[in-house]
Protein backbone atom coordinates (compact mmCIF):
# COMPACT_ATOMS: atom_id res chain seq x y z
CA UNK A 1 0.00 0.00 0.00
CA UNK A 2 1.01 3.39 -0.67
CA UNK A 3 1.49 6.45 1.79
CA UNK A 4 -1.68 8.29 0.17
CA UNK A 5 -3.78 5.00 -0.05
CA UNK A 6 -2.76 4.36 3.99
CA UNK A 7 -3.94 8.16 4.52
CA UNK A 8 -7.22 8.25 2.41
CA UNK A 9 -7.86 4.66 4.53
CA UNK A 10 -7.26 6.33 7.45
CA UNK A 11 -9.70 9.29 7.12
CA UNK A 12 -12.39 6.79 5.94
CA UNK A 13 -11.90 4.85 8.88
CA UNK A 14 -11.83 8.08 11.03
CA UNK A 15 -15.08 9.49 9.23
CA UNK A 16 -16.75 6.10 9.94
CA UNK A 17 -15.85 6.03 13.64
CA UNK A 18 -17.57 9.38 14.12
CA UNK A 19 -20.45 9.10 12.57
CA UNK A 20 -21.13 5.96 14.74
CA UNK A 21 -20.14 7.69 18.11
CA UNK A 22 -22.52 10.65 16.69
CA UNK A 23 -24.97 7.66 16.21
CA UNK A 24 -25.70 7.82 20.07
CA UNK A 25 -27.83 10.42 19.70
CA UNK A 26 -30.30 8.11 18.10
CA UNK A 27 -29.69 6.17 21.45
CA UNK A 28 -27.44 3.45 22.40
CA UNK A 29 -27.33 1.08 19.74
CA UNK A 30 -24.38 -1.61 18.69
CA UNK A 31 -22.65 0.85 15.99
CA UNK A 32 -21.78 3.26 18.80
CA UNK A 33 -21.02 0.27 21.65
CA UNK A 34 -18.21 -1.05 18.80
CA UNK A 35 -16.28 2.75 18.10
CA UNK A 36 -16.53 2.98 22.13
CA UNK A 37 -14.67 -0.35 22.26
CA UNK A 38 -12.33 0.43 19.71
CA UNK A 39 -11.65 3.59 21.15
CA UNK A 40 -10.98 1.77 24.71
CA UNK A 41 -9.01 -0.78 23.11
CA UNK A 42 -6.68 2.01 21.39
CA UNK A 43 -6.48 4.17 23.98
CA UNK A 44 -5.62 0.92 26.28
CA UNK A 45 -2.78 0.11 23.80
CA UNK A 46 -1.24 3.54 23.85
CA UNK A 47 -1.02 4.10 27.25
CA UNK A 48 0.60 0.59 27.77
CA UNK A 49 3.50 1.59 24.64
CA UNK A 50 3.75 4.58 26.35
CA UNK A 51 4.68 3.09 29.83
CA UNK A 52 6.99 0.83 28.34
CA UNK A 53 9.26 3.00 26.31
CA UNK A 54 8.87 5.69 28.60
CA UNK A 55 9.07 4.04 32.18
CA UNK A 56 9.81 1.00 32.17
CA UNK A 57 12.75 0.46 30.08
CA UNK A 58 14.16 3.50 31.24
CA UNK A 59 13.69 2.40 34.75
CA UNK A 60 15.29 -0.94 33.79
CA UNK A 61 18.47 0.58 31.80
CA UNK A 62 19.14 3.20 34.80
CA UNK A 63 18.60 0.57 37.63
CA UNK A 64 18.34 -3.02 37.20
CA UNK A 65 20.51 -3.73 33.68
CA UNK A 66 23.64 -3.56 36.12
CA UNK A 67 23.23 -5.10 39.18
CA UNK A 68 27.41 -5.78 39.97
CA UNK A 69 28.07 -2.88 38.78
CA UNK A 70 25.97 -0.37 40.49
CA UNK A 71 24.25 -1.96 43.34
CA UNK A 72 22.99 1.71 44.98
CA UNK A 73 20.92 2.40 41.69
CA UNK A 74 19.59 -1.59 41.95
CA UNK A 75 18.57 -1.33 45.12
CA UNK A 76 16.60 1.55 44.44
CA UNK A 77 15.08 -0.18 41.48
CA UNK A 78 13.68 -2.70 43.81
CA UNK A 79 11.53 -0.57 45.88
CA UNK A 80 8.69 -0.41 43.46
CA UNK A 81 8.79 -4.43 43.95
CA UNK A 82 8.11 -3.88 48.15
CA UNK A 83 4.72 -2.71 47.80
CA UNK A 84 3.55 -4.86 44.75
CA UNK A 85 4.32 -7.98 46.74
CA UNK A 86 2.55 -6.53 49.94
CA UNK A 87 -0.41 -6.26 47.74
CA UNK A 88 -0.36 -9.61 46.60
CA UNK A 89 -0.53 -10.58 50.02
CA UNK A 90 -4.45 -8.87 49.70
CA UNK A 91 -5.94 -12.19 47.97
CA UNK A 92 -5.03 -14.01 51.20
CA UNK A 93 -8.06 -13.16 53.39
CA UNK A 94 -5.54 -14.61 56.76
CA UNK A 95 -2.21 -12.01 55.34
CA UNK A 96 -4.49 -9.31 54.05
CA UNK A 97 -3.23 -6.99 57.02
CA UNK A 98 -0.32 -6.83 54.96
CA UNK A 99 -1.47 -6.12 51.64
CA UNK A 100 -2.81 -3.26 53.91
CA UNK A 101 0.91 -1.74 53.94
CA UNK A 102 1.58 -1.64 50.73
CA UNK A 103 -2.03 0.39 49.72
CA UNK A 104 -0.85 2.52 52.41
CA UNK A 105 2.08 2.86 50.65
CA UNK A 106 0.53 3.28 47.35
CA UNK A 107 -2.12 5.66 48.63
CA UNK A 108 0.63 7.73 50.83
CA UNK A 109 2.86 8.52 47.44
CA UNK A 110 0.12 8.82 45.02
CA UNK A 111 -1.65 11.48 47.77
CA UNK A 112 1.90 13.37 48.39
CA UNK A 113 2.85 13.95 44.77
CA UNK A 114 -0.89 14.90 43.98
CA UNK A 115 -0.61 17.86 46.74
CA UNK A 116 3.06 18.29 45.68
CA UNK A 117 2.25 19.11 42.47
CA UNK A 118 -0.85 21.13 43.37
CA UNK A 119 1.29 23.57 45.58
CA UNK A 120 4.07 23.41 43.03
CA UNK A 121 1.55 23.49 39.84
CA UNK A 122 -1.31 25.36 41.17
CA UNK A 123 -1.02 27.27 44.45
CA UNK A 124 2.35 28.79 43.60
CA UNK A 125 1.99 29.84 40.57
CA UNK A 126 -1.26 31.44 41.23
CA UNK A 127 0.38 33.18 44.30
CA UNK A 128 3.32 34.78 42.72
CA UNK A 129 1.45 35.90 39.65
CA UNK A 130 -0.97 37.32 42.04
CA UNK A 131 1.46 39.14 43.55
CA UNK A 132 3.17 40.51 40.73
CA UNK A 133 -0.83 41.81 39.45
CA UNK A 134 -0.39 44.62 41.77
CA UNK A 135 -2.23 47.12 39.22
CA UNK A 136 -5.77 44.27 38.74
CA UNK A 137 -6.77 43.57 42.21
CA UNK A 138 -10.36 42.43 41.67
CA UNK A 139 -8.87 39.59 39.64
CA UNK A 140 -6.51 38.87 42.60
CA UNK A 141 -9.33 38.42 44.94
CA UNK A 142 -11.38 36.93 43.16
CA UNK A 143 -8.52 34.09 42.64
CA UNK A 144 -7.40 34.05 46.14
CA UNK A 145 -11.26 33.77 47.71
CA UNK A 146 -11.88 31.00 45.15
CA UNK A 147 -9.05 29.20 45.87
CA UNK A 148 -9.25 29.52 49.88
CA UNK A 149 -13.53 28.68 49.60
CA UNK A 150 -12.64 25.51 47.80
CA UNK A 151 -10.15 24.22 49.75
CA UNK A 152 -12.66 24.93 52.42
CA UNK A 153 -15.70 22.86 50.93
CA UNK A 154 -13.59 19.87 51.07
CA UNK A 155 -12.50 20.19 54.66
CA UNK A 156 -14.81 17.63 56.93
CA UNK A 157 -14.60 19.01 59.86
CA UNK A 158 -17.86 19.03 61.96
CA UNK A 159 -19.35 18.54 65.73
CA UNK A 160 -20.97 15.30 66.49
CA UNK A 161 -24.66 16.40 67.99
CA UNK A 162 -25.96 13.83 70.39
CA UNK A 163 -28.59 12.78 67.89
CA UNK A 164 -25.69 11.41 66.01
CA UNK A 165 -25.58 13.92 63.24
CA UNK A 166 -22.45 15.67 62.44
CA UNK A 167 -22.66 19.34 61.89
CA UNK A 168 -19.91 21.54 60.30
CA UNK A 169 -19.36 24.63 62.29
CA UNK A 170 -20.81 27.92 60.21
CA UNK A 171 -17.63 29.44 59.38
CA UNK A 172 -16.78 26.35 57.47
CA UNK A 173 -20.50 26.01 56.01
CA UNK A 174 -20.42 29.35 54.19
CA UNK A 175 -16.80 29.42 52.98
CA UNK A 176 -17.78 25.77 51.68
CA UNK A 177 -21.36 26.97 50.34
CA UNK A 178 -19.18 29.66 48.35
CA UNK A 179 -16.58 27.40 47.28
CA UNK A 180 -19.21 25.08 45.59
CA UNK A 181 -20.14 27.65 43.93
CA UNK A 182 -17.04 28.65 42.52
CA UNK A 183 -16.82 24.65 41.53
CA UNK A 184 -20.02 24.75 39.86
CA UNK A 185 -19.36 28.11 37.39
CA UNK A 186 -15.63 26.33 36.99
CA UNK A 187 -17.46 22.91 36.00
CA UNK A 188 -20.23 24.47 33.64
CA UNK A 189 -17.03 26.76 31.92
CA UNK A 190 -14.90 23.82 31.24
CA UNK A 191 -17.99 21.33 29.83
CA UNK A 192 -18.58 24.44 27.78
CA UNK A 193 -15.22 24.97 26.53
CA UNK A 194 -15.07 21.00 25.94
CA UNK A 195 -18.23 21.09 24.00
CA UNK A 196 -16.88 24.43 22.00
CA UNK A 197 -14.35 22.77 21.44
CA UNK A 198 -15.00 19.67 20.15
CA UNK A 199 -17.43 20.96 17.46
CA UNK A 200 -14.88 23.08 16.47
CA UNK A 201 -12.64 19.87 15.48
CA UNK A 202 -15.38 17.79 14.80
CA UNK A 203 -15.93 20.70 11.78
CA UNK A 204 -12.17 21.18 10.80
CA UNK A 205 -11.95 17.22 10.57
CA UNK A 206 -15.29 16.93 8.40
CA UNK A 207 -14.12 19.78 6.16
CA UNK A 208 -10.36 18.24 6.18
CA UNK A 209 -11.71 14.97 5.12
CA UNK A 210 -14.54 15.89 2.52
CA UNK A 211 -11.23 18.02 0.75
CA UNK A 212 -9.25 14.82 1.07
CA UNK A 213 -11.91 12.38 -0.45
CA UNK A 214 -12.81 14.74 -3.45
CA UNK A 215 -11.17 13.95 -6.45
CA UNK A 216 -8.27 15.68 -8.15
């Protein structure tokens, strides 16, 4: 096959997929359930290349290819192994206290780099170009009380009543009523934005492929 029969394949195949996702609207049916599974299955297949090439075997060459010659860098490539096997010990319903550890373990890095890289990605950045908007102050407070109200509305901290109930305290209840709110304009903005633009490619790739089918 030739380069320009593989590409006019390819758009044929890609204008086929999306008229049977678009085929949903009807209702669910069996074309759209197939380009769903495709799209799973290719998705599924990427991210497992890209894991490979771009963590494993570079986690292999740097720390396990030479294990005489650079036992420090081994040994670190063996932690990841640590809580793996602890989790293996979770099908055993007599050692499942130890599969315990190694969640904790997976759950304790997974939550630190999350808030790492929300103070490093998020908070900080937002910060110092707050601070440098000295002339826009609106927009400064506006960032800074949305910021603060969120954090807020997921803090569960409350009083126990002695009907049982728990109760937040009502300087945490209106910071947190506030804070949804901010959550709810962000969430309708961004499914907005998604649907903007999606129709926006969905009409580039239509007019893209209609100039690639026509003859001549």
């Amino acid at each position: 096959m030739t380069p320009e029969l593989l590409d006019r394949v390819g758009l044929i195949a890609g204008a086929i997929l999306t008229v049977m996702v678009f085929s949903y609207l009807l209702g669910d049916n069996f074309l759209y359930r197939i380009a769903i599974h495709i799209l799973i299955g290719a998705a599924a297949a990427y991210v497992l290349i890209v894991a490979v090439e771009s963590v494993l075997i570079p986690w292999f060459s740097l720390t396990m290819s030479n294990p005489l010659g650079e036992p420090t860098r081994f040994a670190l490539g063996m932690l990841p192994f640590v809580p793996g096997v602890l989790l293996l010990f979770k099908f055993s319903p007599r050692l499942s206290r130890f599969g315990n550890v190694g969640l904790v373990i997976v759950l304790g890095v997974g939550t630190a780099i999350a808030i790492w890289g929300a103070i490093t990605g998020t908070l900080l950045p937002l910060a110092i170009d707050s601070a440098r908007r000295q002339g826009n102050i609106l927009d400064t407070l506006v960032a800074v009380i949305g910021v603060v109200t969120v954090l807020v509305y997921f803090t569960y901290l409350g009083v126990r009543r002695p009907s049982g109930e728990v109760e937040q305290r009502l300087f945490i209840r209106v910071p947190g009523v506030v804070g949804q709110a901010f959550i709810v304009i962000t969430l309708g903005a961004t499914y907005a934005l998604l649907i903007i633009s999606a129709l926006t490619i969905l009409t580039g790739v239509i007019a893209q492929r209609l100039l690639a089918l026509r003859p001549g």
